[in-house]
PDB file of N, CA and C in Angstrom:
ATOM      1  N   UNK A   1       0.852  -1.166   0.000  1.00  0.00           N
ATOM      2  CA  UNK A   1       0.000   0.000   0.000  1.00  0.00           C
ATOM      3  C   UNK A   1       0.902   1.234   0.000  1.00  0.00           C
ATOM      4  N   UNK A   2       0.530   2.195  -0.888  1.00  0.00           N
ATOM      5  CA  UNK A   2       1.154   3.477  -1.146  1.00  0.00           C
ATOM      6  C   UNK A   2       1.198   4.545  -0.003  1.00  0.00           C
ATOM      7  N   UNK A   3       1.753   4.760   0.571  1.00  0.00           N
ATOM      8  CA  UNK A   3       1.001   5.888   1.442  1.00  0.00           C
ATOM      9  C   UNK A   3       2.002   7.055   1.347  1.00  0.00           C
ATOM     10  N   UNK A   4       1.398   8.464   1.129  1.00  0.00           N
ATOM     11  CA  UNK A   4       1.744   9.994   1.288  1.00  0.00           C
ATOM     12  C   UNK A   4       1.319  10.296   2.598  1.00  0.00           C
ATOM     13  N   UNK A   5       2.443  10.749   3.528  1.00  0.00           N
ATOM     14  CA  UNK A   5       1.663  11.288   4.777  1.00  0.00           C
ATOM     15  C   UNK A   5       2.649  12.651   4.947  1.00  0.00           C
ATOM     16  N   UNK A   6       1.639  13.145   5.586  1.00  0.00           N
ATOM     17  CA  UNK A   6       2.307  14.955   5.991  1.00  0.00           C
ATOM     18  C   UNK A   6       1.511  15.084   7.173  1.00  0.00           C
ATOM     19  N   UNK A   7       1.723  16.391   7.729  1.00  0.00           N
ATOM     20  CA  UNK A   7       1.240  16.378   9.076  1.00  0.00           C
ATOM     21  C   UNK A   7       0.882  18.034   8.796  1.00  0.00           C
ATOM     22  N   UNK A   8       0.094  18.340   9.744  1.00  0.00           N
ATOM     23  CA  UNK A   8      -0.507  19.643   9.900  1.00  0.00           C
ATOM     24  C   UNK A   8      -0.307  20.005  11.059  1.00  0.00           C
ATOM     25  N   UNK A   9       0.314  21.354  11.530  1.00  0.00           N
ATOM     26  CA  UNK A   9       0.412  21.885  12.950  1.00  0.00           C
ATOM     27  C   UNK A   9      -1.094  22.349  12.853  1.00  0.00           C
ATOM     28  N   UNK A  10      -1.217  22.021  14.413  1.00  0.00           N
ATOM     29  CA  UNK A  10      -2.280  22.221  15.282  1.00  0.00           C
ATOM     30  C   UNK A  10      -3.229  23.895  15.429  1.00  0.00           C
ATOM     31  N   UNK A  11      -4.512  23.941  15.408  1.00  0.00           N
ATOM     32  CA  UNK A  11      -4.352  25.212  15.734  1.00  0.00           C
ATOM     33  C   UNK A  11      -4.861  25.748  17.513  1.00  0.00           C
ATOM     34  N   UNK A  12      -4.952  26.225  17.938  1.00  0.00           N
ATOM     35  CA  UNK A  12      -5.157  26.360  18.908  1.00  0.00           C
ATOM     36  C   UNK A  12      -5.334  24.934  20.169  1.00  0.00           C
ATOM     37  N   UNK A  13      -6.534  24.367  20.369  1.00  0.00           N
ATOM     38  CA  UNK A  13      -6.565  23.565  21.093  1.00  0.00           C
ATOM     39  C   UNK A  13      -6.485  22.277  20.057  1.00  0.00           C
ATOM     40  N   UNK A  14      -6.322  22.539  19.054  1.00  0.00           N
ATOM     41  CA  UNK A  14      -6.337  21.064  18.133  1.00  0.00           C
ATOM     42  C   UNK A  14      -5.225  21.006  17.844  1.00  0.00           C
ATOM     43  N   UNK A  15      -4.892  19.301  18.182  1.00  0.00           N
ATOM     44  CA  UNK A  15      -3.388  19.184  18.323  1.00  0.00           C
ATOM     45  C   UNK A  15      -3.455  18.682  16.283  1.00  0.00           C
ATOM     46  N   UNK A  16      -2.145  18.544  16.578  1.00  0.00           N
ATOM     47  CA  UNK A  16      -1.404  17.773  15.063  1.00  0.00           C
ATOM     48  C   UNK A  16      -2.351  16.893  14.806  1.00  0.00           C
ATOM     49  N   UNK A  17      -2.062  16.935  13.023  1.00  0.00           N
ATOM     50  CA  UNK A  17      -3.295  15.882  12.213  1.00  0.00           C
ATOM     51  C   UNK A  17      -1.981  15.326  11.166  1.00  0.00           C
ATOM     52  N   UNK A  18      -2.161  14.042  11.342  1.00  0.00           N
ATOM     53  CA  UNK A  18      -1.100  13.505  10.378  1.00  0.00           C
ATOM     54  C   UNK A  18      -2.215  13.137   9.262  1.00  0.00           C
ATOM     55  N   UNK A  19      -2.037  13.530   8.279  1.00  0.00           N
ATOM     56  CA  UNK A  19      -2.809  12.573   6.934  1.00  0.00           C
ATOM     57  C   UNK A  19      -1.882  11.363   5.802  1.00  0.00           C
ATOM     58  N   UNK A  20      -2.676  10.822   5.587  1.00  0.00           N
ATOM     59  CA  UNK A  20      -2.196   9.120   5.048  1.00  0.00           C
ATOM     60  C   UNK A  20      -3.112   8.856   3.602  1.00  0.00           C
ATOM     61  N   UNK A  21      -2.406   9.047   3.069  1.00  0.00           N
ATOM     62  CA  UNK A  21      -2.998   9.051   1.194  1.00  0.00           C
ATOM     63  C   UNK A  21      -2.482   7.465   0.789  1.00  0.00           C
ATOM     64  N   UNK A  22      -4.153   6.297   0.721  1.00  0.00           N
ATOM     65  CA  UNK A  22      -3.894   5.342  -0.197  1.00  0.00           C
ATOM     66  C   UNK A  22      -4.520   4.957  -1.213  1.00  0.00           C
ATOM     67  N   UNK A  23      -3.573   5.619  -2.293  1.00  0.00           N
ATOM     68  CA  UNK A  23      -4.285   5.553  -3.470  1.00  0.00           C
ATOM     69  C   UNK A  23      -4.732   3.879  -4.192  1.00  0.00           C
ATOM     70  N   UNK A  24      -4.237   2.752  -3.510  1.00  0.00           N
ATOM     71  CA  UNK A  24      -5.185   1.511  -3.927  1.00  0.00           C
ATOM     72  C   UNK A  24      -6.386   1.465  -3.260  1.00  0.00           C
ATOM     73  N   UNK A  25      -6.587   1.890  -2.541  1.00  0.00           N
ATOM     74  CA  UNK A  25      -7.909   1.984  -1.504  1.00  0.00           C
ATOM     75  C   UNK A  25      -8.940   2.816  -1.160  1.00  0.00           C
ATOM     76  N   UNK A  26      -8.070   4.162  -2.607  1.00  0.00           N
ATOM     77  CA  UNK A  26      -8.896   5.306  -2.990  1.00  0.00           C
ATOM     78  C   UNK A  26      -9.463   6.058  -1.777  1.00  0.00           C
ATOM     79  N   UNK A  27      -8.484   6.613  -0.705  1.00  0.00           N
ATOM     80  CA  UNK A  27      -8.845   6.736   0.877  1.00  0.00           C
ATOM     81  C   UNK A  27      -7.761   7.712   1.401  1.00  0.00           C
ATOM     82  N   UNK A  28      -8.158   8.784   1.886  1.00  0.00           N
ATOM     83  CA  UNK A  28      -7.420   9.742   2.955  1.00  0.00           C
ATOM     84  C   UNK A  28      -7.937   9.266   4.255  1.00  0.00           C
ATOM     85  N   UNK A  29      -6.890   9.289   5.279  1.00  0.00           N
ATOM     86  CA  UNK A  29      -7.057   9.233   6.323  1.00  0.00           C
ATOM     87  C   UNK A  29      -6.331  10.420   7.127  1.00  0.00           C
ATOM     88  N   UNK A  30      -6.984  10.712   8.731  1.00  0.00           N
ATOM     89  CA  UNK A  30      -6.875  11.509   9.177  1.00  0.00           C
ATOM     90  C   UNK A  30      -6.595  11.058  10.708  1.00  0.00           C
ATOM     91  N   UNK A  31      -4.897  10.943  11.285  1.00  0.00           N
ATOM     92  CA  UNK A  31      -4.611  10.770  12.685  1.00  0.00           C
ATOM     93  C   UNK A  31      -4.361  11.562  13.445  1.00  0.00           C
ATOM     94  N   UNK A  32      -4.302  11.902  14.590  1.00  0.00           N
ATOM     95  CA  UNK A  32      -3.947  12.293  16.085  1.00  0.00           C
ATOM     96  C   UNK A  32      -3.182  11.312  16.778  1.00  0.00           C
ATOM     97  N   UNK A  33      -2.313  11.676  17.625  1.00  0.00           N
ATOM     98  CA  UNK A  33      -1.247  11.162  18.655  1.00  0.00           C
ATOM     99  C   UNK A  33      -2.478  11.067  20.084  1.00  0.00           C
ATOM    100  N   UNK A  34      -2.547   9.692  20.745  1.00  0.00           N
ATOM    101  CA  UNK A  34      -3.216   9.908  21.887  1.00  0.00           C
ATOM    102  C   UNK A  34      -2.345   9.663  22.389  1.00  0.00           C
ATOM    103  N   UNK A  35      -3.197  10.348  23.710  1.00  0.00           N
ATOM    104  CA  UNK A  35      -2.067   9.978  25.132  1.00  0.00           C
ATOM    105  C   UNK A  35      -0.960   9.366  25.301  1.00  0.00           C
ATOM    106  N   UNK A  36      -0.950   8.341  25.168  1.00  0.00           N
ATOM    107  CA  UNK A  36       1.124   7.509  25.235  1.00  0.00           C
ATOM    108  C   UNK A  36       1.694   7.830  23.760  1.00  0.00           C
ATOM    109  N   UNK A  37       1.344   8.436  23.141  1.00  0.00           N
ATOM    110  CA  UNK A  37       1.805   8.806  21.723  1.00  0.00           C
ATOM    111  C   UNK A  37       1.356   8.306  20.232  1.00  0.00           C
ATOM    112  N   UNK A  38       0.424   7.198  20.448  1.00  0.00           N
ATOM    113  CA  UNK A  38       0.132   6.174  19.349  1.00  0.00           C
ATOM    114  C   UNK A  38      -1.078   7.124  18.645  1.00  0.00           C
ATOM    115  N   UNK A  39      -0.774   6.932  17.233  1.00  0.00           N
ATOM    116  CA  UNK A  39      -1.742   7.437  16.169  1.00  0.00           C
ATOM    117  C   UNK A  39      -2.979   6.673  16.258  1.00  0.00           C
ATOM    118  N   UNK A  40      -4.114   7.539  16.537  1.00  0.00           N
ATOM    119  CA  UNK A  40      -5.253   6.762  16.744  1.00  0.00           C
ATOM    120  C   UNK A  40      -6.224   7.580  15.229  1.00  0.00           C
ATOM    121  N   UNK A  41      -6.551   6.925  14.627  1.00  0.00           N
ATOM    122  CA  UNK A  41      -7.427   7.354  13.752  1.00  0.00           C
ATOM    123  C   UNK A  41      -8.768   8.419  13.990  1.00  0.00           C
ATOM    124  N   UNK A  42      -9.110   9.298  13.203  1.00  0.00           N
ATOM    125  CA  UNK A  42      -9.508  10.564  14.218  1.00  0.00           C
ATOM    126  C   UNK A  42     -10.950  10.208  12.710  1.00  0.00           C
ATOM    127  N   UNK A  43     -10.705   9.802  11.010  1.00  0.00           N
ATOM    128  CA  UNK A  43     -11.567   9.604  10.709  1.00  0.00           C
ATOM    129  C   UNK A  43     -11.013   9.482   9.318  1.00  0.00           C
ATOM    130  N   UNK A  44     -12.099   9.673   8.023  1.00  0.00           N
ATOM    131  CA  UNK A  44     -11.382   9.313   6.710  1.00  0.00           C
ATOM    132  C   UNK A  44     -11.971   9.760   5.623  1.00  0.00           C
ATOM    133  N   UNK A  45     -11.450   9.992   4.651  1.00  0.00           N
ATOM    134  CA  UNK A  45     -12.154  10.453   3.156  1.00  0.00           C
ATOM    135  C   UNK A  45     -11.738   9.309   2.434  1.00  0.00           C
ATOM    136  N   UNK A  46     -13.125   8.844   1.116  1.00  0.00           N
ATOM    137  CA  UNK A  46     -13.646   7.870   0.358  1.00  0.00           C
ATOM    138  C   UNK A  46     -13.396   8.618  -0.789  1.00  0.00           C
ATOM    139  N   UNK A  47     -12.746   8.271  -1.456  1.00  0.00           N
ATOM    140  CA  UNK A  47     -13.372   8.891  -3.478  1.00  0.00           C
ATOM    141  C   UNK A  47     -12.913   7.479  -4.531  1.00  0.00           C
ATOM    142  N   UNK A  48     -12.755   7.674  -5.525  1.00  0.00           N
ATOM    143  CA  UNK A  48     -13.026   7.504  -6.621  1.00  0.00           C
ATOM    144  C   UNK A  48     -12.520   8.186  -7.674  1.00  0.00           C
ATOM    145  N   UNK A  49     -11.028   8.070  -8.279  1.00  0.00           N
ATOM    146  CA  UNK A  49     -10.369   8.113  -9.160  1.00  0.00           C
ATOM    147  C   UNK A  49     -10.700   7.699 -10.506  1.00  0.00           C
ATOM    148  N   UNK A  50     -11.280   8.691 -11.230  1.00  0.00           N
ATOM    149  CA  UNK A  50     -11.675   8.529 -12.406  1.00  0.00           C
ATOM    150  C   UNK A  50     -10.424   8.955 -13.807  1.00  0.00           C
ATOM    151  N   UNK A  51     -10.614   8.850 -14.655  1.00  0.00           N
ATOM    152  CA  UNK A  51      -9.458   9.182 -15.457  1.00  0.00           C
ATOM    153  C   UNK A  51      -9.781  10.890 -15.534  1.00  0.00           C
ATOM    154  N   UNK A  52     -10.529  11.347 -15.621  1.00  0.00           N
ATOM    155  CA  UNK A  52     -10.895  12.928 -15.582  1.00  0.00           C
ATOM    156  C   UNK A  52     -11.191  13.564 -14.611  1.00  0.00           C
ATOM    157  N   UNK A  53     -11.550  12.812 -13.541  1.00  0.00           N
ATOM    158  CA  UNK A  53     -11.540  13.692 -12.395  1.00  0.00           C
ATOM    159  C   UNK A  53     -12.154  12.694 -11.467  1.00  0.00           C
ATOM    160  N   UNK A  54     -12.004  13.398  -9.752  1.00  0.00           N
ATOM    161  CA  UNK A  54     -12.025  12.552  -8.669  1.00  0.00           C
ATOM    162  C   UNK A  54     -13.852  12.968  -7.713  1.00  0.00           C
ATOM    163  N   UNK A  55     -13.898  11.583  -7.816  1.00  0.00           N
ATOM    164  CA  UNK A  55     -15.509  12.085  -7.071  1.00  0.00           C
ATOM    165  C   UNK A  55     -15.072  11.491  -6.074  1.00  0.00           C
ATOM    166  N   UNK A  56     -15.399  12.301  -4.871  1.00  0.00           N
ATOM    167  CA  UNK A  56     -15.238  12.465  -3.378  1.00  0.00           C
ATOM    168  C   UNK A  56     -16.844  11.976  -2.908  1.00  0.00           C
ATOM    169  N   UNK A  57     -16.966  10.550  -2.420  1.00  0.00           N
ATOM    170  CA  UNK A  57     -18.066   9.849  -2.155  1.00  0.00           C
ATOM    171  C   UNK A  57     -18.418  10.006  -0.513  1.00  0.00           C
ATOM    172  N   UNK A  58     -17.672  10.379   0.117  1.00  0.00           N
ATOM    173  CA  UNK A  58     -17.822   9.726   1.600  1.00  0.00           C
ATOM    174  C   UNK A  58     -16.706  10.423   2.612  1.00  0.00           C
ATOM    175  N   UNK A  59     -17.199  11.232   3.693  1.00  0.00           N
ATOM    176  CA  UNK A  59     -16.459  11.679   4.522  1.00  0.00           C
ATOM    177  C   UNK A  59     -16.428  11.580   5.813  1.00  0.00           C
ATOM    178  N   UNK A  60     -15.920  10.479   6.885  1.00  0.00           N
ATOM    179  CA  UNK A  60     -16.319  10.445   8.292  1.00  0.00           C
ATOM    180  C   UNK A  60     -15.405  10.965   9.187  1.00  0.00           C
ATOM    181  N   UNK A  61     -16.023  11.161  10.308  1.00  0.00           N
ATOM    182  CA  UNK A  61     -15.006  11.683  11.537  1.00  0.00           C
ATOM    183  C   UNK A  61     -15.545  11.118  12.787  1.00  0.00           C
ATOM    184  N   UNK A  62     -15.081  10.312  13.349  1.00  0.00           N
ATOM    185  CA  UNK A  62     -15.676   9.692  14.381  1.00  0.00           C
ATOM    186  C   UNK A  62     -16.008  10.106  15.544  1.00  0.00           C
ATOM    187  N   UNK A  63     -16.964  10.303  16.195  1.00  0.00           N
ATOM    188  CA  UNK A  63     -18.304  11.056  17.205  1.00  0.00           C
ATOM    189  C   UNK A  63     -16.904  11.819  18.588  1.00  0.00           C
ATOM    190  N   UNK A  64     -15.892  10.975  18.847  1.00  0.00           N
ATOM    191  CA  UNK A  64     -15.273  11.867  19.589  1.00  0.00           C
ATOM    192  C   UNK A  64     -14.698  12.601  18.848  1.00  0.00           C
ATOM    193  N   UNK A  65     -14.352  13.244  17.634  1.00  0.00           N
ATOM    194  CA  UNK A  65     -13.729  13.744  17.254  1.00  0.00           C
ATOM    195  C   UNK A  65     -14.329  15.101  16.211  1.00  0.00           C
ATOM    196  N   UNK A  66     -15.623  14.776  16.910  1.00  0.00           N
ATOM    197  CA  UNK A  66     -16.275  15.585  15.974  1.00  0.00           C
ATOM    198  C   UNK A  66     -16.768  17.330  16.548  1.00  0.00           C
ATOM    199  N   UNK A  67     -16.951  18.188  15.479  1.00  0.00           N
ATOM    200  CA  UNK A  67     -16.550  19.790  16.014  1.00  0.00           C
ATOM    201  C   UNK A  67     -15.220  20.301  16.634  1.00  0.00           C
ATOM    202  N   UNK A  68     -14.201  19.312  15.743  1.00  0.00           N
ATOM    203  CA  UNK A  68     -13.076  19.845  16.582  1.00  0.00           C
ATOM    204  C   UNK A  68     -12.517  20.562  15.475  1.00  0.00           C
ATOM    205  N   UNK A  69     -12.685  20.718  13.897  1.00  0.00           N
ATOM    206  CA  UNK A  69     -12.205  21.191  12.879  1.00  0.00           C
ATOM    207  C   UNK A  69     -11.300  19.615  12.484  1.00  0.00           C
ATOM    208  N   UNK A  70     -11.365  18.817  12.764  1.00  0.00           N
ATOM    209  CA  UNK A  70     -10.864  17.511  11.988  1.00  0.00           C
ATOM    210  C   UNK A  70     -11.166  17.413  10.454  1.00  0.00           C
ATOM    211  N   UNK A  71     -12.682  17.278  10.924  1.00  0.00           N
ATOM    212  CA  UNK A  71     -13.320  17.014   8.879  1.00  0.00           C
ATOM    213  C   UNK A  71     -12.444  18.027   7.757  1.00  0.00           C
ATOM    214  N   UNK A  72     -12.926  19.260   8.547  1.00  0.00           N
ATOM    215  CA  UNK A  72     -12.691  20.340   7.334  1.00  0.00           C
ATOM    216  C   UNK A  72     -10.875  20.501   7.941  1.00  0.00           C
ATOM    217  N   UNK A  73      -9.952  19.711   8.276  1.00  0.00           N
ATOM    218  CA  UNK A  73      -8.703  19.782   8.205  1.00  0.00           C
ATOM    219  C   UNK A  73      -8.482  18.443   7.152  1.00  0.00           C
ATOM    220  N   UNK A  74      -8.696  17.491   6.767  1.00  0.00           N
ATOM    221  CA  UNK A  74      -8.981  16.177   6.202  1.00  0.00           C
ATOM    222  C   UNK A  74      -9.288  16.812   4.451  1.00  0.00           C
ATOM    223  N   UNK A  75     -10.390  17.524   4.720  1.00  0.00           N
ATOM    224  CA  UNK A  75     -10.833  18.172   3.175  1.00  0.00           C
ATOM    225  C   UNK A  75     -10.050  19.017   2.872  1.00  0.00           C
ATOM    226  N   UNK A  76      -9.521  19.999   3.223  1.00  0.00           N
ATOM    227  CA  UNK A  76      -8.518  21.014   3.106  1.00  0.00           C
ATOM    228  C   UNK A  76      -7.548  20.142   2.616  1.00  0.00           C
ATOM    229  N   UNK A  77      -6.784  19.019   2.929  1.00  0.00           N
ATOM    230  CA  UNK A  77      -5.553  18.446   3.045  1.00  0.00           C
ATOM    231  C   UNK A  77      -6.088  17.883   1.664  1.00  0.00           C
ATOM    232  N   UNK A  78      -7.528  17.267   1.647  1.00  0.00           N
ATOM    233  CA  UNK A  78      -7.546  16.252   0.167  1.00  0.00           C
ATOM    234  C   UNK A  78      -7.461  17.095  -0.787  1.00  0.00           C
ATOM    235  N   UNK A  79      -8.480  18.171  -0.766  1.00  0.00           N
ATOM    236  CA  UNK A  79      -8.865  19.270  -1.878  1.00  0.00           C
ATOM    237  C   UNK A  79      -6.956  19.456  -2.783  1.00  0.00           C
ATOM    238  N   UNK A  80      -6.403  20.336  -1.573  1.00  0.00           N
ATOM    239  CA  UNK A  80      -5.335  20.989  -1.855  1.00  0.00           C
ATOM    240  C   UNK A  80      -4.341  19.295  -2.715  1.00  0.00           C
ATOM    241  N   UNK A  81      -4.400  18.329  -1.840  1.00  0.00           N
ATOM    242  CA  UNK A  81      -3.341  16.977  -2.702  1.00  0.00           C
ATOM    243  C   UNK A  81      -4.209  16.994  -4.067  1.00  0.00           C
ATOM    244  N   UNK A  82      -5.225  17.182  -4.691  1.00  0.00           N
ATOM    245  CA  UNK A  82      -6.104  17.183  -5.880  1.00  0.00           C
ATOM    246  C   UNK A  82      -5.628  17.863  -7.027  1.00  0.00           C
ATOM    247  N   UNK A  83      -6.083  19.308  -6.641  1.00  0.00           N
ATOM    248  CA  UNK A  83      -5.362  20.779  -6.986  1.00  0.00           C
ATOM    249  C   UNK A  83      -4.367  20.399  -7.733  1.00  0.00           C
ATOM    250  N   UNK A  84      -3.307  19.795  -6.892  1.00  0.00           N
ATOM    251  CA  UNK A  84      -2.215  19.505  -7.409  1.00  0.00           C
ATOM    252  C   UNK A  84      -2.203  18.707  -8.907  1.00  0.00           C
ATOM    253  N   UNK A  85      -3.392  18.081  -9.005  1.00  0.00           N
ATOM    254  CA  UNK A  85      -3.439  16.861 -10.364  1.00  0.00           C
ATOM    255  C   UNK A  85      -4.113  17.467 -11.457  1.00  0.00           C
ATOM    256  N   UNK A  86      -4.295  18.957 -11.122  1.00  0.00           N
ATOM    257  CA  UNK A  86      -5.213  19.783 -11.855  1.00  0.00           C
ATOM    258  C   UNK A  86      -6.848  19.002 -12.522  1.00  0.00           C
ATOM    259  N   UNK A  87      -6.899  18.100 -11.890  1.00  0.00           N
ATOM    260  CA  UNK A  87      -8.336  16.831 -12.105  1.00  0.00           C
ATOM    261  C   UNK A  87      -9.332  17.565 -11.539  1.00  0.00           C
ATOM    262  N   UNK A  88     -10.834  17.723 -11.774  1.00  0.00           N
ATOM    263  CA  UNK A  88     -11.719  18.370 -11.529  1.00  0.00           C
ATOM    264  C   UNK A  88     -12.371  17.180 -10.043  1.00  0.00           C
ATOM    265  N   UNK A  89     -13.030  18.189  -9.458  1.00  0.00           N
ATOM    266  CA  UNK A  89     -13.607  17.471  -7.828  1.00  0.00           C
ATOM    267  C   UNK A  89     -15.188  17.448  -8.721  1.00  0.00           C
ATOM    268  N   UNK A  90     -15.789  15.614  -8.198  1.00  0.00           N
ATOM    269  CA  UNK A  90     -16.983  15.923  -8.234  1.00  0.00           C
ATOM    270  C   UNK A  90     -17.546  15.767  -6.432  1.00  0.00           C
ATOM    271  N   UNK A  91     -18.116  16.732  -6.010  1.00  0.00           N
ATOM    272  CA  UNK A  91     -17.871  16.465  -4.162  1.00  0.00           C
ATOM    273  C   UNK A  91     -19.884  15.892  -4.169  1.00  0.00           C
ATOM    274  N   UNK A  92     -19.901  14.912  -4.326  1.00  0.00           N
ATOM    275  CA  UNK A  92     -20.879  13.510  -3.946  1.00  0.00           C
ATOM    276  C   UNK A  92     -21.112  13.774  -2.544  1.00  0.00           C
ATOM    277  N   UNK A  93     -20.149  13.619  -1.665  1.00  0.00           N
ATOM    278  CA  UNK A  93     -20.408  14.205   0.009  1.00  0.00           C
ATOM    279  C   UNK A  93     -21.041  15.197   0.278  1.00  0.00           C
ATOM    280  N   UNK A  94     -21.760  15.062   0.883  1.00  0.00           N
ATOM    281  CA  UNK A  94     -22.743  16.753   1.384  1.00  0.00           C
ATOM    282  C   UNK A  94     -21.528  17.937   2.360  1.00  0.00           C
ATOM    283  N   UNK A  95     -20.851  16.609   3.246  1.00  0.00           N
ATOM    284  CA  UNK A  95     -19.982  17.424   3.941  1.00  0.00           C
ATOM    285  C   UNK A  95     -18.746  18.142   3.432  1.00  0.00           C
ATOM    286  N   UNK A  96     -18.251  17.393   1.743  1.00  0.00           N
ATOM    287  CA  UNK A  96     -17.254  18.515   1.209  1.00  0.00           C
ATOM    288  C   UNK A  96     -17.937  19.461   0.332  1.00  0.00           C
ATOM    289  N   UNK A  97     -19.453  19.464  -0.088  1.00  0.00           N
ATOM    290  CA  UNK A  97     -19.818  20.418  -0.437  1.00  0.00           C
ATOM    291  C   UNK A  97     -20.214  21.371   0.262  1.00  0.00           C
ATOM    292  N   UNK A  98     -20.486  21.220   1.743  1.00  0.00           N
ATOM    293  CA  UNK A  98     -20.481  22.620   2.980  1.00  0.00           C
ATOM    294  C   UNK A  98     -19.526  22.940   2.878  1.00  0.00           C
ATOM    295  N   UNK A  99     -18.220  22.209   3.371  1.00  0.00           N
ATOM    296  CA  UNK A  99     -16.668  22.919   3.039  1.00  0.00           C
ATOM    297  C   UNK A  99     -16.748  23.809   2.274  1.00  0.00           C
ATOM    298  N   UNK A 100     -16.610  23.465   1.218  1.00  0.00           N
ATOM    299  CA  UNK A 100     -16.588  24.355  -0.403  1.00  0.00           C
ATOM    300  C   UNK A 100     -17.930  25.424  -0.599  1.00  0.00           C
ATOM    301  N   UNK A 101     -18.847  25.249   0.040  1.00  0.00           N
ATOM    302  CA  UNK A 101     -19.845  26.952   0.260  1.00  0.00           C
ATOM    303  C   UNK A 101     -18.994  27.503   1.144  1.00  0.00           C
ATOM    304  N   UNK A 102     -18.288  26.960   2.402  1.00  0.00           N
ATOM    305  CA  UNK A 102     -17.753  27.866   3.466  1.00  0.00           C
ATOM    306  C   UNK A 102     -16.615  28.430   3.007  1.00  0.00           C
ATOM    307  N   UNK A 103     -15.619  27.610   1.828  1.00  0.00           N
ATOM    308  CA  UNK A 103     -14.417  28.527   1.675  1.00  0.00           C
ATOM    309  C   UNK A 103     -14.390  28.376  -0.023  1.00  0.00           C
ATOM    310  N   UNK A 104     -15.003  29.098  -0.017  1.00  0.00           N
ATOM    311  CA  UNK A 104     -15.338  29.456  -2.176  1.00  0.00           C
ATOM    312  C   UNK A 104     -14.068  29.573  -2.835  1.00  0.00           C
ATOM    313  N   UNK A 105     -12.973  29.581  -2.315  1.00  0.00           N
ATOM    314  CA  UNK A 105     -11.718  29.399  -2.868  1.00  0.00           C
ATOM    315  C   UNK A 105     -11.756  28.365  -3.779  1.00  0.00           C
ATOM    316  N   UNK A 106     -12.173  26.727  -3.326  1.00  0.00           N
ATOM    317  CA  UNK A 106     -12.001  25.767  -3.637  1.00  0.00           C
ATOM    318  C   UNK A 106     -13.288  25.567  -4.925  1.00  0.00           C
ATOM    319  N   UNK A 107     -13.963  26.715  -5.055  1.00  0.00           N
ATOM    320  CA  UNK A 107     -14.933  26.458  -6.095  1.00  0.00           C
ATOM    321  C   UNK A 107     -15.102  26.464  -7.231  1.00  0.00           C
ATOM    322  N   UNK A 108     -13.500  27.005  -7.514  1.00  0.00           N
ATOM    323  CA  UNK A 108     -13.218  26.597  -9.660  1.00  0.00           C
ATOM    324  C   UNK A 108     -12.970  25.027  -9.507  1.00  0.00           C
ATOM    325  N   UNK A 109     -12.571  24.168  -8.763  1.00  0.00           N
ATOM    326  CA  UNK A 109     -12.188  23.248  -8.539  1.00  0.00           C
ATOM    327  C   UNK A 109     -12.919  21.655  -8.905  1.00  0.00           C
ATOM    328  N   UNK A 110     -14.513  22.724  -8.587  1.00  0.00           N
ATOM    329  CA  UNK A 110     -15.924  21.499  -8.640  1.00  0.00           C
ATOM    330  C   UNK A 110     -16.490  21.149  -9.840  1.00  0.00           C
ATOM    331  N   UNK A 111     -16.876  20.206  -9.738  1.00  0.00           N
ATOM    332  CA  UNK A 111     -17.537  19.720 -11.275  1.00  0.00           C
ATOM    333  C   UNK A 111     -18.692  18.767 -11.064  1.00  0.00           C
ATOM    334  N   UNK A 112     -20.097  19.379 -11.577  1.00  0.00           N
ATOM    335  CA  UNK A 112     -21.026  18.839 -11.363  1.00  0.00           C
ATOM    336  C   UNK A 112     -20.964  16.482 -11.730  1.00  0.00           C
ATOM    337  N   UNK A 113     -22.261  16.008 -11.500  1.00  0.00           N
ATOM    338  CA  UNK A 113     -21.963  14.441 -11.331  1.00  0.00           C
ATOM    339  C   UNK A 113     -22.654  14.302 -12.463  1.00  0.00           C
TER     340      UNK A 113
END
């Protein structure tokens, strides 16, 4: 399994987010360090690699981890690794299409299904 990982400093009370890109499994993931130090999975993005562009199916964050800015640190991290492939987003998820009303930056980016 392929994995791209980078890490994100924290912002205020939210500590570090390591993210984990596997592209056979068509899956971002999103960790935190608990307590004795071990990466505990905080939640994950689903898509679908098409030859023209990537539909983003599925976005979770698991119930403790949720309202902490996790999700929309996870989407930020996928959006921006995308960007990079200049491939059009089709966002299928309701929750990366709130993202993307909340920060319209990311909105040349979208492409209807």
């Amino acid at each position: 399994m392929a994995q791209i990982t980078t890490t994100s400093s924290g912002a205020g009370d939210t500590p570090q987010v390591r993210f984990a890109h596997s592209p056979a499994q068509e899956r971002y993931e999103a960790f935190v360090l608990d307590a004795h130090g071990n990466d505990e999975l905080v939640g994950y993005l689903d898509y679908l690699s098409e030859v023209d562009q990537v539909v983003i199916t599925h976005t979770v964050i698991f119930d403790r981890y949720t309202h902490h800015g996790f999700g929309a640190a996870l989407v930020r991290h996928v959006l921006d690794d995308i960007a990079r492939t200049g491939r059009p987003v089709v966002p299928v998820c309701t929750f990366v299409r709130g993202f993307v009303h909340d920060n319209p930056a990311y909105a040349p980016m979208m492409a209807s299904a």
